[in-house]
C-alpha atoms as a PDB file:
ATOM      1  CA  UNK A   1     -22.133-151.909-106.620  1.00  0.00           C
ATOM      2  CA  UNK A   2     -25.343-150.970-104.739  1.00  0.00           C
ATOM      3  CA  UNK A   3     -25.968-146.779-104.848  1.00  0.00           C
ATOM      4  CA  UNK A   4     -25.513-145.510-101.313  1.00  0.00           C
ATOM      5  CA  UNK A   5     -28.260-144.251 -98.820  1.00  0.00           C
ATOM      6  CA  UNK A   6     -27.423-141.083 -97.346  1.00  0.00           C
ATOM      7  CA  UNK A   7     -28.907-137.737 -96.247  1.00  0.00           C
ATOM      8  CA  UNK A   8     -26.518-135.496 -98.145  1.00  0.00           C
ATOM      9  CA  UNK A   9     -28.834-132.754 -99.681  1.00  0.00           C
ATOM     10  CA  UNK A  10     -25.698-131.054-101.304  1.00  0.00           C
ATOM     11  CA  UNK A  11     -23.809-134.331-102.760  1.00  0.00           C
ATOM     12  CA  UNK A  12     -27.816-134.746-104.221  1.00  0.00           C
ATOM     13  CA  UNK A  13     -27.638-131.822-105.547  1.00  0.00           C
ATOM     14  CA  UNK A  14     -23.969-131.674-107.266  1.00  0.00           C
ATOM     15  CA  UNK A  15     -25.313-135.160-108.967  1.00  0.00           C
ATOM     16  CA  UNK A  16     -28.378-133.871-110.330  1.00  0.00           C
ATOM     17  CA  UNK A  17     -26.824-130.420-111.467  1.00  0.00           C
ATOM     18  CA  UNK A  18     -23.945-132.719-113.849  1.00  0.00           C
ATOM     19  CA  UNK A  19     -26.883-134.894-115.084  1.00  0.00           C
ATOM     20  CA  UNK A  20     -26.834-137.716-112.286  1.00  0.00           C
ATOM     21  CA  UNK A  21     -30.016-139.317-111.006  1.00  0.00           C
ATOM     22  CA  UNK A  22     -31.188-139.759-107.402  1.00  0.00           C
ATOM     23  CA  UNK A  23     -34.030-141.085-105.593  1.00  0.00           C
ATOM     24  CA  UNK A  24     -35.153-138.452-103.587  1.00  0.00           C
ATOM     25  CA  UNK A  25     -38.246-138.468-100.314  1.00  0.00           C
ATOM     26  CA  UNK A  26     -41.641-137.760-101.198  1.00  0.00           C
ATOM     27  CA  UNK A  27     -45.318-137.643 -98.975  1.00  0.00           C
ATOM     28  CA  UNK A  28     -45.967-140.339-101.098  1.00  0.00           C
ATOM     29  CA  UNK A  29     -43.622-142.420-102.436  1.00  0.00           C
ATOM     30  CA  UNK A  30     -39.964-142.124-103.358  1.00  0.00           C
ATOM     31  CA  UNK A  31     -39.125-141.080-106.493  1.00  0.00           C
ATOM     32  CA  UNK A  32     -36.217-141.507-109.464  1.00  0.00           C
ATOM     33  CA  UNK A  33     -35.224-138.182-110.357  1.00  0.00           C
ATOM     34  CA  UNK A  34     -33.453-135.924-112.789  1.00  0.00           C
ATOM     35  CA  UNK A  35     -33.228-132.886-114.203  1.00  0.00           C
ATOM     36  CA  UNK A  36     -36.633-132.502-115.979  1.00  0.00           C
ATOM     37  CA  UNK A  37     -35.248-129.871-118.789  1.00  0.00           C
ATOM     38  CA  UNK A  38     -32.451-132.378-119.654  1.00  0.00           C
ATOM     39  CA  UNK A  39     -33.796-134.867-122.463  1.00  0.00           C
ATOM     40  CA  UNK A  40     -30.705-136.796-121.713  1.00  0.00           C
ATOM     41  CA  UNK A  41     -31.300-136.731-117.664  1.00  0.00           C
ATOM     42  CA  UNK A  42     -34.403-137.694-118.138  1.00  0.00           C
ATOM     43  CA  UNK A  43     -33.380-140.749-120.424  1.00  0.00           C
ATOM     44  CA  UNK A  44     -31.561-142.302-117.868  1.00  0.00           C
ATOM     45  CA  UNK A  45     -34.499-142.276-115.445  1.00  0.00           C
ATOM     46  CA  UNK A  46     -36.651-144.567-118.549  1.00  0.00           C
ATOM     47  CA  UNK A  47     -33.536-146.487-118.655  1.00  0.00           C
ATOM     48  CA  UNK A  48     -33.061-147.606-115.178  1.00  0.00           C
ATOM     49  CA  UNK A  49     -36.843-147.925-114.792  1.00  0.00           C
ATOM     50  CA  UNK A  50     -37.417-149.751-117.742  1.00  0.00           C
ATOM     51  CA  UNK A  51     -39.863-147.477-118.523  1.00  0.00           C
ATOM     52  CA  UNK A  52     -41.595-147.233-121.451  1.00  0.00           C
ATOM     53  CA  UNK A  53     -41.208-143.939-123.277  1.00  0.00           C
ATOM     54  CA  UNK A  54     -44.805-143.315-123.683  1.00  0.00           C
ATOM     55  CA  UNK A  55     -45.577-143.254-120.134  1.00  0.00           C
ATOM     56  CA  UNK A  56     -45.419-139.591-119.442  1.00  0.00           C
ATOM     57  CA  UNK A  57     -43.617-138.291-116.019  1.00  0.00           C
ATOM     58  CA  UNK A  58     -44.164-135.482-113.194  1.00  0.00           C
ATOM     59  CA  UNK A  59     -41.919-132.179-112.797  1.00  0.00           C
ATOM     60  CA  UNK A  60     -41.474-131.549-109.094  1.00  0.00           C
ATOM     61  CA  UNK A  61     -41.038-127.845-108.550  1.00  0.00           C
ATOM     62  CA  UNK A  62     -40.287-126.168-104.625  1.00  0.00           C
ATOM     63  CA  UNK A  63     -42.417-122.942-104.704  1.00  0.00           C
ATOM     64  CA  UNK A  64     -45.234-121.676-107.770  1.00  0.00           C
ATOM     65  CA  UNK A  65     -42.941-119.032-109.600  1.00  0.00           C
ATOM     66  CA  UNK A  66     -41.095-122.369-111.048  1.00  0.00           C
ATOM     67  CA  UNK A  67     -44.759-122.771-112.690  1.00  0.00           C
ATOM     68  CA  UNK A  68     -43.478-119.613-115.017  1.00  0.00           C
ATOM     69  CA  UNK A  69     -40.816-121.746-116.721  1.00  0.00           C
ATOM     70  CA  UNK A  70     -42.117-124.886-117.404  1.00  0.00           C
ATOM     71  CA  UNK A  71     -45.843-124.050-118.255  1.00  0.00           C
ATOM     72  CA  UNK A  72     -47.709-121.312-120.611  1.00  0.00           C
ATOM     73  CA  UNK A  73     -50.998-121.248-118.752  1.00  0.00           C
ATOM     74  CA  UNK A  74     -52.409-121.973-115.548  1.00  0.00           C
ATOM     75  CA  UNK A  75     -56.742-121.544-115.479  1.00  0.00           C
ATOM     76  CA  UNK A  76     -57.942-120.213-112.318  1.00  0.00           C
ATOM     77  CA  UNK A  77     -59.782-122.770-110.600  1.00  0.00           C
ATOM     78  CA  UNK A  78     -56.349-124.379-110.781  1.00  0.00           C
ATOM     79  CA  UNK A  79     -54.221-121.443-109.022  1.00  0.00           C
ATOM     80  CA  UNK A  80     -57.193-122.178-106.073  1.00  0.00           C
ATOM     81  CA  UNK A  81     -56.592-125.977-105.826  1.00  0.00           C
ATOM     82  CA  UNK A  82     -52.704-124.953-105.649  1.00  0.00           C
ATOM     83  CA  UNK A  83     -53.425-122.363-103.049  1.00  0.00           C
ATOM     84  CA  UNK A  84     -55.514-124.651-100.686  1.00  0.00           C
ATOM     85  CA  UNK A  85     -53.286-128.353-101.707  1.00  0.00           C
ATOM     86  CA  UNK A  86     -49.671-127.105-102.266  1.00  0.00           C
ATOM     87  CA  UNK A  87     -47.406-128.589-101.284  1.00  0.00           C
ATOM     88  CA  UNK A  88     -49.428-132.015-101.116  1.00  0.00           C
ATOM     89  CA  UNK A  89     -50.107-135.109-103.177  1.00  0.00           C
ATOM     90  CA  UNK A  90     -52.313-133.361-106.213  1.00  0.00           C
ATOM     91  CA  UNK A  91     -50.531-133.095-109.638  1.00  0.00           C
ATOM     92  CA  UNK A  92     -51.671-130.818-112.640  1.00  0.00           C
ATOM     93  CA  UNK A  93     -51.595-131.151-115.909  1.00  0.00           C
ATOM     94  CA  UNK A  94     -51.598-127.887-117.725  1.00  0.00           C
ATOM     95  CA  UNK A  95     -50.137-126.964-121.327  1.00  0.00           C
ATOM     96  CA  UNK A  96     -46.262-126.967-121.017  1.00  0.00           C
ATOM     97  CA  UNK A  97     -43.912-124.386-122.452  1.00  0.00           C
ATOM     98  CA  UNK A  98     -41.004-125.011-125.008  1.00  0.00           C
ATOM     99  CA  UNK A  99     -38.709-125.809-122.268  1.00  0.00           C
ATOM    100  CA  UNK A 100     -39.798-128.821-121.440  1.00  0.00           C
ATOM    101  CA  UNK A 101     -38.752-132.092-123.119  1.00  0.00           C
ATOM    102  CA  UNK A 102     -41.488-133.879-125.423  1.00  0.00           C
ATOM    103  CA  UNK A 103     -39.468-137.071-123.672  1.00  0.00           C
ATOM    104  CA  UNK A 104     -41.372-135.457-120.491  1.00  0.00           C
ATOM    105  CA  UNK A 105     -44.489-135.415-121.451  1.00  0.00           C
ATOM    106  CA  UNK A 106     -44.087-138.175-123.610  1.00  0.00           C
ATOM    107  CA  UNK A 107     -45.075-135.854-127.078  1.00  0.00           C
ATOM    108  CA  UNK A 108     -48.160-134.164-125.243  1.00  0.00           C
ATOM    109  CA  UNK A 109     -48.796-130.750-125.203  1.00  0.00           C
ATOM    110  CA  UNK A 110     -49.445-131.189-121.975  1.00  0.00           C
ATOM    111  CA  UNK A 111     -46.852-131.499-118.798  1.00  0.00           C
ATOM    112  CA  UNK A 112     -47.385-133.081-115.002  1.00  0.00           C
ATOM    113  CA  UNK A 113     -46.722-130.851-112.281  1.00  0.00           C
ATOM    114  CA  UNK A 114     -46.674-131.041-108.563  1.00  0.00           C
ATOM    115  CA  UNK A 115     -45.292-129.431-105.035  1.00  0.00           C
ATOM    116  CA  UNK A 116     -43.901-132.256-102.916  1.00  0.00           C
ATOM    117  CA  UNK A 117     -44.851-131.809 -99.017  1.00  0.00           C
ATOM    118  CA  UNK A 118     -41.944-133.270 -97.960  1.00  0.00           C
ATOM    119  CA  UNK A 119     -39.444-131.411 -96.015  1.00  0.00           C
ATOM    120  CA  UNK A 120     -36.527-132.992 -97.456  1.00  0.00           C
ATOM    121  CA  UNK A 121     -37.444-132.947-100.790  1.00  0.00           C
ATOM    122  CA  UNK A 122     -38.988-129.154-100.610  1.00  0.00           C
ATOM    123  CA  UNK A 123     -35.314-128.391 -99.266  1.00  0.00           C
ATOM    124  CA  UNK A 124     -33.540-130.178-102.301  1.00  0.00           C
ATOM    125  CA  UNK A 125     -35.610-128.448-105.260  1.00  0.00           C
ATOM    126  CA  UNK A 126     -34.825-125.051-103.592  1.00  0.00           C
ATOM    127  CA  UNK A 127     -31.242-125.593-104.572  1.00  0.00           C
ATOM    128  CA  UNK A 128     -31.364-126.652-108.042  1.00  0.00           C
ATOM    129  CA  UNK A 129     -32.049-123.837-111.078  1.00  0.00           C
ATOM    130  CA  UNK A 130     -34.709-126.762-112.691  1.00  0.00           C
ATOM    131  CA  UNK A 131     -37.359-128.838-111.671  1.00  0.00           C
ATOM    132  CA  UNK A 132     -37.247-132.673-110.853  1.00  0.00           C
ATOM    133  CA  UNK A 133     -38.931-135.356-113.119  1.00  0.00           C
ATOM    134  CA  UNK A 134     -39.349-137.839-110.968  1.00  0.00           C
ATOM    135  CA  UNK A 135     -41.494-140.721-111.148  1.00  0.00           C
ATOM    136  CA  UNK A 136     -41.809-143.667-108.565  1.00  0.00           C
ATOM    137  CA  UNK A 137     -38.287-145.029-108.106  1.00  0.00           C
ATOM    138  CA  UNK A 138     -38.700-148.643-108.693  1.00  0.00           C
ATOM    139  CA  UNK A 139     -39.047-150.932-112.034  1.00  0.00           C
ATOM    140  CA  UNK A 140     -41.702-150.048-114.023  1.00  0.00           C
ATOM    141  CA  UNK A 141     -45.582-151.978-113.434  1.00  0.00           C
ATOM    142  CA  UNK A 142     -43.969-152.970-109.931  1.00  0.00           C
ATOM    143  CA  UNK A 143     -45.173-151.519-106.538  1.00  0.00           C
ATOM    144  CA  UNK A 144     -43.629-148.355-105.375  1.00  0.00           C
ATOM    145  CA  UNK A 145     -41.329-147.690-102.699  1.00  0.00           C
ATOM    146  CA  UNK A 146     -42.388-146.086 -99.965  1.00  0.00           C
ATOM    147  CA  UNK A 147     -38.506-146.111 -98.190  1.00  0.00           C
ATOM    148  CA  UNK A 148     -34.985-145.693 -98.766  1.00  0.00           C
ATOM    149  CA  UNK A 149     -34.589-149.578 -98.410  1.00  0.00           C
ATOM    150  CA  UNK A 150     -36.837-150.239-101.291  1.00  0.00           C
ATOM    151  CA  UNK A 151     -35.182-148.689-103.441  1.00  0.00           C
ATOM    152  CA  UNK A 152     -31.984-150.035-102.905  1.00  0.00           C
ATOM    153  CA  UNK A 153     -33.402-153.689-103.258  1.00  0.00           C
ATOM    154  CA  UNK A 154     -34.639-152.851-106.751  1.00  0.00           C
ATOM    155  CA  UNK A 155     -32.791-150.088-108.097  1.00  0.00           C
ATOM    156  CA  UNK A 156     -29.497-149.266-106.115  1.00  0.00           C
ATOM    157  CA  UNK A 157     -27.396-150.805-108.482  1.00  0.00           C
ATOM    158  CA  UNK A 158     -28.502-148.674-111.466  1.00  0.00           C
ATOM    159  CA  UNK A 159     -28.642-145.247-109.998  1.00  0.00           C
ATOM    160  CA  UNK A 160     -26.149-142.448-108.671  1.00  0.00           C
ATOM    161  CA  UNK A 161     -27.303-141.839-104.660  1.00  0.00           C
ATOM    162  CA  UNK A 162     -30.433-142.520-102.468  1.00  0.00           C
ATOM    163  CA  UNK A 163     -31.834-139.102-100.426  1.00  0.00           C
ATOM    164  CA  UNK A 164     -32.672-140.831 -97.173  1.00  0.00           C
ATOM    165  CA  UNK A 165     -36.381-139.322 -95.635  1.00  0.00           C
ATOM    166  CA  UNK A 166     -37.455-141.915 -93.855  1.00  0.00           C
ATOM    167  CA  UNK A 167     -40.896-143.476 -94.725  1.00  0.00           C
ATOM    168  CA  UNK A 168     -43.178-142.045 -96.947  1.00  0.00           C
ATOM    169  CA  UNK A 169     -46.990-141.052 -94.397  1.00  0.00           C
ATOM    170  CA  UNK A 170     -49.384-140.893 -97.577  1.00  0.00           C
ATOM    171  CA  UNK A 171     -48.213-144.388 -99.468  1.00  0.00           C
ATOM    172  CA  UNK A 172     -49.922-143.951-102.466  1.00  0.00           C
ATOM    173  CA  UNK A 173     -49.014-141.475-105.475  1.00  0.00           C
ATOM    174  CA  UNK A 174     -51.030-138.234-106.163  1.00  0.00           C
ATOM    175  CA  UNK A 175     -53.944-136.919-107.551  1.00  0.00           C
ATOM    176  CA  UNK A 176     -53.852-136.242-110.958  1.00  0.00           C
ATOM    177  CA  UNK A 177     -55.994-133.525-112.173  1.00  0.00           C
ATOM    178  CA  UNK A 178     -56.149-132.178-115.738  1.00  0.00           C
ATOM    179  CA  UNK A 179     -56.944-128.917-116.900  1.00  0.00           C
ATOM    180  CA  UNK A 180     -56.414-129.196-120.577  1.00  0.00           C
ATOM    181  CA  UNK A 181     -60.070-128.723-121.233  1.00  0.00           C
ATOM    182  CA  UNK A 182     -62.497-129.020-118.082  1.00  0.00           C
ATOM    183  CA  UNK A 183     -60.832-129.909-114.584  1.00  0.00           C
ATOM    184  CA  UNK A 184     -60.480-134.136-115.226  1.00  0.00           C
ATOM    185  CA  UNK A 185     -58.955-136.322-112.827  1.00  0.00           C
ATOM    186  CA  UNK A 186     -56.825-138.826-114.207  1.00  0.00           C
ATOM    187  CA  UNK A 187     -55.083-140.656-111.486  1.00  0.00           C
ATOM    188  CA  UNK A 188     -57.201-141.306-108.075  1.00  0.00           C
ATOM    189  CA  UNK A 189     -54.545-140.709-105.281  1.00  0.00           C
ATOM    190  CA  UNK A 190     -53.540-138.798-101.943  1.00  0.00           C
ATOM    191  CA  UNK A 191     -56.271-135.994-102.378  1.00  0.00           C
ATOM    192  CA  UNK A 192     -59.719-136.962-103.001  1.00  0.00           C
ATOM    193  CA  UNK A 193     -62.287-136.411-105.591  1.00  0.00           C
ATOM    194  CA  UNK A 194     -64.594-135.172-102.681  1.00  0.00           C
ATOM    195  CA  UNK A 195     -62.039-132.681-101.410  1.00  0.00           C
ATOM    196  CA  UNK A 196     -61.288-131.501-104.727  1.00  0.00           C
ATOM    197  CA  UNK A 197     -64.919-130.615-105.353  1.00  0.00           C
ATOM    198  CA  UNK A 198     -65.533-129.216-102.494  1.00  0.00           C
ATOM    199  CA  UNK A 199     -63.289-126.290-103.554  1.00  0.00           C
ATOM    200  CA  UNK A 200     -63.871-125.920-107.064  1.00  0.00           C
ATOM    201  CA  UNK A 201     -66.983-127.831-107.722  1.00  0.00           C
ATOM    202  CA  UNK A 202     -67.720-130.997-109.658  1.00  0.00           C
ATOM    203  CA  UNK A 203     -64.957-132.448-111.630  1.00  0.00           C
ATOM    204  CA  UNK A 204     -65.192-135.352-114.227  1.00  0.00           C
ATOM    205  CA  UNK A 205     -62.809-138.495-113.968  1.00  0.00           C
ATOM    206  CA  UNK A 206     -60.953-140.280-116.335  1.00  0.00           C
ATOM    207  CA  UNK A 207     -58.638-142.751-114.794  1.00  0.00           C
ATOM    208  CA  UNK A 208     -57.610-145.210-118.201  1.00  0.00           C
ATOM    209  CA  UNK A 209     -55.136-144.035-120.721  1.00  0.00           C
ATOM    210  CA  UNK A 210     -54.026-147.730-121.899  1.00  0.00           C
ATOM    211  CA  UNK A 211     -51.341-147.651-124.884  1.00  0.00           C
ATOM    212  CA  UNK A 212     -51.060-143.909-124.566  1.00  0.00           C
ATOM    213  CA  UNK A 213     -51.629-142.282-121.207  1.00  0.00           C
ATOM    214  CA  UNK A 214     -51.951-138.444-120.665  1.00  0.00           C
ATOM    215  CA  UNK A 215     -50.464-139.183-117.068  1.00  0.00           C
ATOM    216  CA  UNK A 216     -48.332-141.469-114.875  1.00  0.00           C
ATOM    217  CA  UNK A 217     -50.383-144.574-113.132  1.00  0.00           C
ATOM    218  CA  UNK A 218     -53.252-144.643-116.358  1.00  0.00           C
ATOM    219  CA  UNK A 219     -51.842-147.913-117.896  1.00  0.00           C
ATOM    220  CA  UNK A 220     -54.456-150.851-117.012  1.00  0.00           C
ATOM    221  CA  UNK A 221     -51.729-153.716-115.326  1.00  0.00           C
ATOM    222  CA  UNK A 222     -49.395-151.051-112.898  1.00  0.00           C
ATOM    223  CA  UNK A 223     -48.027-151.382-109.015  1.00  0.00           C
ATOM    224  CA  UNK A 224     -48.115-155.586-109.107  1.00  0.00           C
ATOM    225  CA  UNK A 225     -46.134-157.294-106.968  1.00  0.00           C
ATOM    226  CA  UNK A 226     -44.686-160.673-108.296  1.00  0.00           C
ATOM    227  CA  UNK A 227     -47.008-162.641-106.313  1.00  0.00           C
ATOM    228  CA  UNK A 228     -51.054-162.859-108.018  1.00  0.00           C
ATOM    229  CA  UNK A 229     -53.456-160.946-106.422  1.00  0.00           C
ATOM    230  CA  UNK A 230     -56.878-162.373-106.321  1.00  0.00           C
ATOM    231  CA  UNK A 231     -60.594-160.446-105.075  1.00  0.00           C
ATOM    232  CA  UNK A 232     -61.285-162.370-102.043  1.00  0.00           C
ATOM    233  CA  UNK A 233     -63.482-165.497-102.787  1.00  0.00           C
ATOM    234  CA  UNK A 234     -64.401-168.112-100.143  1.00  0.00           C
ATOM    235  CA  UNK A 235     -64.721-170.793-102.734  1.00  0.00           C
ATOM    236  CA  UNK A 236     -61.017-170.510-103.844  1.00  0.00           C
ATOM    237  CA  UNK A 237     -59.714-170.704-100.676  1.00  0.00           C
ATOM    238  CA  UNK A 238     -57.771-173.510 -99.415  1.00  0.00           C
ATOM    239  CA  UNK A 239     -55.530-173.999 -95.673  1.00  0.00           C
ATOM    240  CA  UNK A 240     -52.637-172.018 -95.317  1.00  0.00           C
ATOM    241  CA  UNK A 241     -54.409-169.544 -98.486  1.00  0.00           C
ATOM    242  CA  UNK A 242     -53.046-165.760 -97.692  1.00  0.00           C
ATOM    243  CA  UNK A 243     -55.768-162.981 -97.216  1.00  0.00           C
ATOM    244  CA  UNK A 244     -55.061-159.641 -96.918  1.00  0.00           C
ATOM    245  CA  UNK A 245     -58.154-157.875 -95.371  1.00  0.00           C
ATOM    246  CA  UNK A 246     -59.251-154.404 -94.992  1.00  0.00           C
ATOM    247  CA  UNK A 247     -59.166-154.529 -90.826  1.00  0.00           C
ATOM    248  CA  UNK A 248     -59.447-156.898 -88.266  1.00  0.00           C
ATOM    249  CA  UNK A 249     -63.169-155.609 -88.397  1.00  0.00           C
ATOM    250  CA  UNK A 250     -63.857-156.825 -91.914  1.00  0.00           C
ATOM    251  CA  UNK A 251     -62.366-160.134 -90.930  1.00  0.00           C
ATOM    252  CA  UNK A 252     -64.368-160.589 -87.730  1.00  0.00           C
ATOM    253  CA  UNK A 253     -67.929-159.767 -90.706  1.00  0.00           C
ATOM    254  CA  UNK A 254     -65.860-161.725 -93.186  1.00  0.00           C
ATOM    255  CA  UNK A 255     -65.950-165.155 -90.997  1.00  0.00           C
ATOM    256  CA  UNK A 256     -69.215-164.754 -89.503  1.00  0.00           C
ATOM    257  CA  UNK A 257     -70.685-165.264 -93.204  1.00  0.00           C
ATOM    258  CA  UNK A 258     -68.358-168.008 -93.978  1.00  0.00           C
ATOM    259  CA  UNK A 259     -67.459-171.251 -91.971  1.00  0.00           C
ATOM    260  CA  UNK A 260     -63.938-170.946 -90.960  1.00  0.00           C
ATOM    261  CA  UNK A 261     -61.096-172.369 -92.480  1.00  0.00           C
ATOM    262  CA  UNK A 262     -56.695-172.285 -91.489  1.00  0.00           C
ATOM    263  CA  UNK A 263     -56.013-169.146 -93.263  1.00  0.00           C
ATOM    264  CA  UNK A 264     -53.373-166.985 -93.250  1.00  0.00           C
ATOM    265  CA  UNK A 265     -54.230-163.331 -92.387  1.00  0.00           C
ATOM    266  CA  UNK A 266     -52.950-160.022 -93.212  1.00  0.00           C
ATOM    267  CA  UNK A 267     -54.541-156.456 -92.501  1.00  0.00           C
ATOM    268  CA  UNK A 268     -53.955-153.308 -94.626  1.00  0.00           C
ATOM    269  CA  UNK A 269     -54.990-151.110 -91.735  1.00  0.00           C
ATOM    270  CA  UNK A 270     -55.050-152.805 -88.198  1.00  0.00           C
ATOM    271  CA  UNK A 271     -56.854-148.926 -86.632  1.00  0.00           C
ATOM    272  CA  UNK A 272     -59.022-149.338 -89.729  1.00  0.00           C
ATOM    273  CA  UNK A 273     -58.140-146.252 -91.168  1.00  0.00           C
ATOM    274  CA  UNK A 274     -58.327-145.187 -94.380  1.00  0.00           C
ATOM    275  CA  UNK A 275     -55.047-142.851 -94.008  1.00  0.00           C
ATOM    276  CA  UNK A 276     -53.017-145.872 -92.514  1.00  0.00           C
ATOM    277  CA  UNK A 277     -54.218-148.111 -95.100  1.00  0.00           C
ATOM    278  CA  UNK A 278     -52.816-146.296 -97.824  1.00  0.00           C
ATOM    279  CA  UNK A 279     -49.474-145.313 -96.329  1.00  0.00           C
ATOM    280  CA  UNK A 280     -49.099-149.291 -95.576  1.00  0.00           C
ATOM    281  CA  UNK A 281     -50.575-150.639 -99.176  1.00  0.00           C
ATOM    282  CA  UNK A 282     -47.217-150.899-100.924  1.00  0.00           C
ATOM    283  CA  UNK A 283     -44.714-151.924 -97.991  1.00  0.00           C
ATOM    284  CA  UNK A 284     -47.306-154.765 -97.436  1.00  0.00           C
ATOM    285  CA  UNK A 285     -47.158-155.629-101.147  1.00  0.00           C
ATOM    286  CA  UNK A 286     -43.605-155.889-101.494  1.00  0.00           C
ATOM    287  CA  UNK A 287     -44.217-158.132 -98.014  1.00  0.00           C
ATOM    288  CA  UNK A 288     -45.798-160.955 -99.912  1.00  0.00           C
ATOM    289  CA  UNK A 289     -42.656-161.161-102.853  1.00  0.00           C
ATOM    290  CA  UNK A 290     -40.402-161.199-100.099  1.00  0.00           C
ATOM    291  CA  UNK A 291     -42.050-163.869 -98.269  1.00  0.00           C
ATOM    292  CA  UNK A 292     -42.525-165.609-101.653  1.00  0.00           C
ATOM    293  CA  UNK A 293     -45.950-166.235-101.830  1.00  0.00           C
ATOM    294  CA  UNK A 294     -47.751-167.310-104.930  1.00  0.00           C
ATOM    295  CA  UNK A 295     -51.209-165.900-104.557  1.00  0.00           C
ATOM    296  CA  UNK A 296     -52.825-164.144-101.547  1.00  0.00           C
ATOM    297  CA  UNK A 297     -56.577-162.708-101.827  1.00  0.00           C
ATOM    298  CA  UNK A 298     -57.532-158.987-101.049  1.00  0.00           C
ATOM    299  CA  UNK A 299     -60.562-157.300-100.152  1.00  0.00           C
ATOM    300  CA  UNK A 300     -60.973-154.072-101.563  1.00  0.00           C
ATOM    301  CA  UNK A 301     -61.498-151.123 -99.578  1.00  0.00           C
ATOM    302  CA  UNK A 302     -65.080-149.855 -99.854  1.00  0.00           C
ATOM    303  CA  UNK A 303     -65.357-147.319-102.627  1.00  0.00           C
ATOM    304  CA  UNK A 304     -65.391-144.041-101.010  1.00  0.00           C
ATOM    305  CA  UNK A 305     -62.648-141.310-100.123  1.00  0.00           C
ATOM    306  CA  UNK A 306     -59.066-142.761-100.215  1.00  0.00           C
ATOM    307  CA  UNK A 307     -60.684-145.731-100.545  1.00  0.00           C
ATOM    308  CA  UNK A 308     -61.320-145.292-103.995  1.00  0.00           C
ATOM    309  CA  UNK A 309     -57.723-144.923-104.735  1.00  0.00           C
ATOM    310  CA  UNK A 310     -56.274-147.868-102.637  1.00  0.00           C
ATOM    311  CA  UNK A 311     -58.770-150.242-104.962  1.00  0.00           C
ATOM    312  CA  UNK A 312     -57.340-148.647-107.856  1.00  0.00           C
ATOM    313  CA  UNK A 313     -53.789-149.406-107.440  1.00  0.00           C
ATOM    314  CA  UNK A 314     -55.192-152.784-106.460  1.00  0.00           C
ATOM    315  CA  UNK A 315     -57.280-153.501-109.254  1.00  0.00           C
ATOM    316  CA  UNK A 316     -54.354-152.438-111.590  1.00  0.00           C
ATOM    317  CA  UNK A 317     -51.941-154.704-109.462  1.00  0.00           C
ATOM    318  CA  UNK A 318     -54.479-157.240-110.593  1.00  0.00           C
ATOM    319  CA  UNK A 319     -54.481-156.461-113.679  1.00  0.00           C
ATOM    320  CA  UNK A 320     -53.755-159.006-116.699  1.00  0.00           C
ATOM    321  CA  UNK A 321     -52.489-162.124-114.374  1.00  0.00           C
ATOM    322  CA  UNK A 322     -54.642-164.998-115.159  1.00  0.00           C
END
């Protein structure tokens, strides 16, 4: 039996305060959710997932005192990136208190923290006495849902109800930034590494955690479709080959260097906007399974603002498929 899609903030709530789980609206993408100081909540989001338990999730809190309860310190320059971001797509990691589950934070010290700006969602946590874990709400390594119909296809037979907010305007999943020693980021996402800075100054990256991850989206193979992705290469191509290309503009510079050949030809952003191309990355992922293509070619956005983070995903979607 498939979980329904509704917009019943109270029926969301009654499931998630007797241990239920529901996917629930976010800026960015949807997300599986629970009640993040219930070890056994929480296992049912790894279970329906498939997630492996050393992939650490995010606690989604409505308003900054919830920060009391769940962490034991929050550094300054953090408190300013909160004041200036929140709510918005930039996570922190900051030492968590006792009350949070080590199935959380996947035995770190350590716990993932962010303030949804999504009405919907902002509405829901207000109503509940604990914060949300709540990770993308599809199977784990595939690409995230960025609608209430997503969800459904992959998970609706696994979990409780489906929070309906329409589609998600960032696409992509947040910033994470790290403040258990100097400000780190560790996931590229909806806030830039340029914005960031130009707050609080420079800040370090570190985007791999491999085998064990200090944050969600570090593994090296993450967000892949069914169908291989390939870096676009004009000696590979063949007729009727799929490309998915920045803009119409990068396809008009694309064929004036290369003879032309019957391709196939998608665009991440047809305003050739960064913004759009994000929000549209996943839904045009999950395009190409349902289609069921084989292979399609990308080019990669060029490596600068939210740019940055679309190739990420990409690359990662990449990832491990030869």
């Amino acid at each position: 039996m498939r979980s329904e899609i509704g917009n019943d903030i109270l029926k969301s709530v009654e499931i998630l305060n007797r241990g239920g789980i529901v996917a629930i609206p976010t800026e960015t993408v949807y997300g599986l959710a629970s009640n993040g100081l219930d070890a056994t909540a929480v296992a049912k989001i790894f279970e329906a997932k498939n997630r492996p338990f050393f992939d650490p999730l995010i606690l989604h809190i409505a308003h900054s005192d919830a920060l009391n309860q769940i962490v034991t310190n929050v550094p300054q320059k953090a408190k300013i990136l909160m004041d200036h971001f929140w709510p918005g797509p930039l996570t922190f990691v900051l030492p968590k208190s006792d009350l949070v589950p080590d199935l959380v934070t996947s035995g770190h010290s350590t716990v993932a923290v962010r303030m949804p700006n999504h009405p919907v969602a902002l509405e829901l946590l207000s109503k509940l006495p604990f914060p949300l874990a709540a990770p993308s709400a599809n199977p784990f390594g595939y690409v995230s849902p960025t609608n209430a119909q997503h969800v459904q296809d992959q998970l609706g037979h696994k979990i409780d109800y489906i929070l309906d907010g329409g589609s998600c305007c960032v696409g992509i999943e947040s910033t994470i930034i790290s403040f258990e020693n100097e400000p780190t980021i560790l996931r590229l996402g909806g806030i830039t590494q340029k914005e960031i800075e130009h707050i609080i100054g420079p800040v370090s990256v570190s985007l791999n955690g491999h085998s064990n991850p200090k944050a969600p989206g570090q593994l090296d193979q993450h967000y892949s479709p069914h169908c291989k992705l390939k870096v676009l290469n004009y000696e590979e191509l063949q007729t009727n080959s799929t490309i998915l290309f920045y803009s119409p503009e990068s396809e008009i510079k694309y064929w004036k260097l290369n003879p032309e050949i019957n391709c196939n030809t998608v665009y991440l952003t047809p305003k050739n906007d960064s913004i759009e191309a994000a929000a549209n990355l996943f839904s045009i992922l999950r395009d190409f399974d349902k289609k069921g293509l084989s292979q399609v070619f990308i080019e990669l956005a060029k490596n600068e603002g939210l740019g940055l983070a679309i190739n990420d995903r990409l690359n990662r979607a990449m990832a491990n498929r030869d």
